[in-house]
C-alpha atoms as a PDB file:
ATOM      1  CA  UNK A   1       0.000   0.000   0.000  1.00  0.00           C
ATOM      2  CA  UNK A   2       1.658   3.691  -0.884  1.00  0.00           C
ATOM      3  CA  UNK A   3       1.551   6.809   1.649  1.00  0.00           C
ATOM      4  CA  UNK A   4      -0.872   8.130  -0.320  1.00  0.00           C
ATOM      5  CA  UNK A   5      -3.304   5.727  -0.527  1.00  0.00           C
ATOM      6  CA  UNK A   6      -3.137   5.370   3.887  1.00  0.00           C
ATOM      7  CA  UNK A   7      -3.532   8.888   4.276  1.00  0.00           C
ATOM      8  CA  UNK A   8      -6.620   9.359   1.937  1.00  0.00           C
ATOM      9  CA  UNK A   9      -8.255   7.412   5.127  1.00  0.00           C
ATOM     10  CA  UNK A  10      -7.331  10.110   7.338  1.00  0.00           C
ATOM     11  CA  UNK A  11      -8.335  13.566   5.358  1.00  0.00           C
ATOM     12  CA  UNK A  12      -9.652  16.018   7.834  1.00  0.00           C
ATOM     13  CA  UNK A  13      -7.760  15.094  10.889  1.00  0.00           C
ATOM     14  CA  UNK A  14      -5.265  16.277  12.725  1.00  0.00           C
ATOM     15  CA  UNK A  15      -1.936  14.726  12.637  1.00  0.00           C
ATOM     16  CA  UNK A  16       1.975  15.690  12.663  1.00  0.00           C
ATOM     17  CA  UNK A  17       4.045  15.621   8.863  1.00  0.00           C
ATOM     18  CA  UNK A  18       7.308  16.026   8.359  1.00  0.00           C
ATOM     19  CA  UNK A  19       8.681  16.349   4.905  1.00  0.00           C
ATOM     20  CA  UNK A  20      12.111  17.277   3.289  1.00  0.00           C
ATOM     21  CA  UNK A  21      12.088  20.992   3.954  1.00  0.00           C
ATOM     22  CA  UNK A  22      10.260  20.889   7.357  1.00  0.00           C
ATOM     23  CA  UNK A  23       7.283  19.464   9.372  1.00  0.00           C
ATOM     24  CA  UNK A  24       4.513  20.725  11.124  1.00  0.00           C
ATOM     25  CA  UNK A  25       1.023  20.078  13.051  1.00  0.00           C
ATOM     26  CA  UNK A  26      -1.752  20.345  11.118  1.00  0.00           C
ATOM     27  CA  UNK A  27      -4.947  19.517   9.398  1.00  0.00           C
ATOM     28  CA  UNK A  28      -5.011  17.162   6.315  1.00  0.00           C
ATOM     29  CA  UNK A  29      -7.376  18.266   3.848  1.00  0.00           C
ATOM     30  CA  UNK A  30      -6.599  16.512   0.599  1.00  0.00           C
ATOM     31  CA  UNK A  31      -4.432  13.681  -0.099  1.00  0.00           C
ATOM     32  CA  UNK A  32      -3.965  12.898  -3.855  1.00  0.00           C
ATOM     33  CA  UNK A  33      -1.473  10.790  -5.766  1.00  0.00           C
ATOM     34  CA  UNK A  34       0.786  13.525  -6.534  1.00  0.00           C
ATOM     35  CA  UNK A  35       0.450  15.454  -3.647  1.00  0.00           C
ATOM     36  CA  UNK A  36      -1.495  16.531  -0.628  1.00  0.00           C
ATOM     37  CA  UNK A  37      -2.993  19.445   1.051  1.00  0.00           C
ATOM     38  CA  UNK A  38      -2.260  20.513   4.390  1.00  0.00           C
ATOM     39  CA  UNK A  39      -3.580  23.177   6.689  1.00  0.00           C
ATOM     40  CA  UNK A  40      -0.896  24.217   9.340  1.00  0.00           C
ATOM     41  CA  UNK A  41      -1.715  25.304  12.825  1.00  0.00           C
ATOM     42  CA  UNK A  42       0.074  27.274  15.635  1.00  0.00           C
ATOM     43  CA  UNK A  43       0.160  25.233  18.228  1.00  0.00           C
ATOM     44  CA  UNK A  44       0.729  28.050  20.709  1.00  0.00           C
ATOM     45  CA  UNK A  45      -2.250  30.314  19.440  1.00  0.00           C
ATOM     46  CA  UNK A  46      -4.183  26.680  17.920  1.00  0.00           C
ATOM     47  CA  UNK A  47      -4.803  29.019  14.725  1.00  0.00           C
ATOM     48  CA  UNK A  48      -4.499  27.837  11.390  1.00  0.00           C
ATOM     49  CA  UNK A  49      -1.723  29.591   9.607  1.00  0.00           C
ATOM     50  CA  UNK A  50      -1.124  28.711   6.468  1.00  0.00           C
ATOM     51  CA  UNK A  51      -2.489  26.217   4.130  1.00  0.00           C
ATOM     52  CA  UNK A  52       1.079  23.885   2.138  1.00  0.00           C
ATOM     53  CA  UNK A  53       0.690  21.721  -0.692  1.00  0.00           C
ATOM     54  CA  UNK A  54       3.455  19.357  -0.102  1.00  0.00           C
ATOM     55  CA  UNK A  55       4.549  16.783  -2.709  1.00  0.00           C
ATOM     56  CA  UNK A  56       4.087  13.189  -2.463  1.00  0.00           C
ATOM     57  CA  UNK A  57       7.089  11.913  -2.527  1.00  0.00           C
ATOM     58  CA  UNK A  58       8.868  14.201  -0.354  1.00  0.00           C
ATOM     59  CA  UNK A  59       7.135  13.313   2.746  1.00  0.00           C
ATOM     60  CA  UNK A  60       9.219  11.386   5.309  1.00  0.00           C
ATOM     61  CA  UNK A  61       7.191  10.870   8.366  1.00  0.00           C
ATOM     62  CA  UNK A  62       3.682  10.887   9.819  1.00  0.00           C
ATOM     63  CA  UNK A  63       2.363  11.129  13.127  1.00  0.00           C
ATOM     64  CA  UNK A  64      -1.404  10.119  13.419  1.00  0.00           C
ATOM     65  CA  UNK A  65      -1.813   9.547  17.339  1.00  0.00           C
ATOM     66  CA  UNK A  66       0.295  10.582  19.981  1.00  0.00           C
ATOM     67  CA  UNK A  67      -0.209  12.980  23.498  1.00  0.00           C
ATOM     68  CA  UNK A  68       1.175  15.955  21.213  1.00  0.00           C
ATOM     69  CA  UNK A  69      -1.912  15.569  18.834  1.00  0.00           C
ATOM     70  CA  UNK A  70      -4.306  14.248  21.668  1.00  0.00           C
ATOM     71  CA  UNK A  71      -3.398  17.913  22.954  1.00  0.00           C
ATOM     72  CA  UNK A  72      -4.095  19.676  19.710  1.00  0.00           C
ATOM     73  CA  UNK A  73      -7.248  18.055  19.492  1.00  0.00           C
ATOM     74  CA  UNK A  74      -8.055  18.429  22.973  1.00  0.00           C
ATOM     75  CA  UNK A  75      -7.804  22.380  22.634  1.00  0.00           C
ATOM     76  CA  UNK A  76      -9.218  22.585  19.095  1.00  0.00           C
ATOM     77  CA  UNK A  77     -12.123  21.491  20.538  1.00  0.00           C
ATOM     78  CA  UNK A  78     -12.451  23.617  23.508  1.00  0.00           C
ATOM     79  CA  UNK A  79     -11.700  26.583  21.631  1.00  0.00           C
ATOM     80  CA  UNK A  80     -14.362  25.840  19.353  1.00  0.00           C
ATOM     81  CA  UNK A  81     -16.936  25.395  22.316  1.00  0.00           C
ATOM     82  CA  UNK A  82     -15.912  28.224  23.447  1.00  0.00           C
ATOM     83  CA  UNK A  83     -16.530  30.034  20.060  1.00  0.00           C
ATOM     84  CA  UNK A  84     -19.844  28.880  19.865  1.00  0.00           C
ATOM     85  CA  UNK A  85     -21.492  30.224  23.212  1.00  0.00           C
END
């Protein structure tokens, strides 16, 4: 199974990439055979900050789970509850 074809499974969740010029937290919005989209988020402010389209084949690494994106998630959502009242 390629990269790609794993993370189309996981579009629109929050996860950790790291690819030949960097890596980030973020959002995955699109994963496609030749590349994906990615939504990057300050993890000190929990803003998105900049959307990266980030070829396929330079990707190195993926983080799915972990306590660093339990936490990301965690205040995500309690920001957006908070929005909402």
């Amino acid at each position: 199974m390629r990269l790609t074809e794993k993370l189309k499974e996981y579009e629109k969740q929050f996860m950790f990439i790291r690819w030949v010029t960097g890596g980030e937290y973020g959002k995955l919005i699109y994963a496609g055979e030749d590349f994906i989209e990615f939504e990057i988020i300050n993890t000190d402010s929990m803003d998105f900050t900049e959307t990266v389209l980030i070829q396929s084949g330079l990707i190195l690494e993926v983080c799915i789970g972990g306590c660093d994106i339990a936490r990301i998630v965690a205040e995500i959502s309690s920001k957006m509850s908070t929005d909402n009242q």
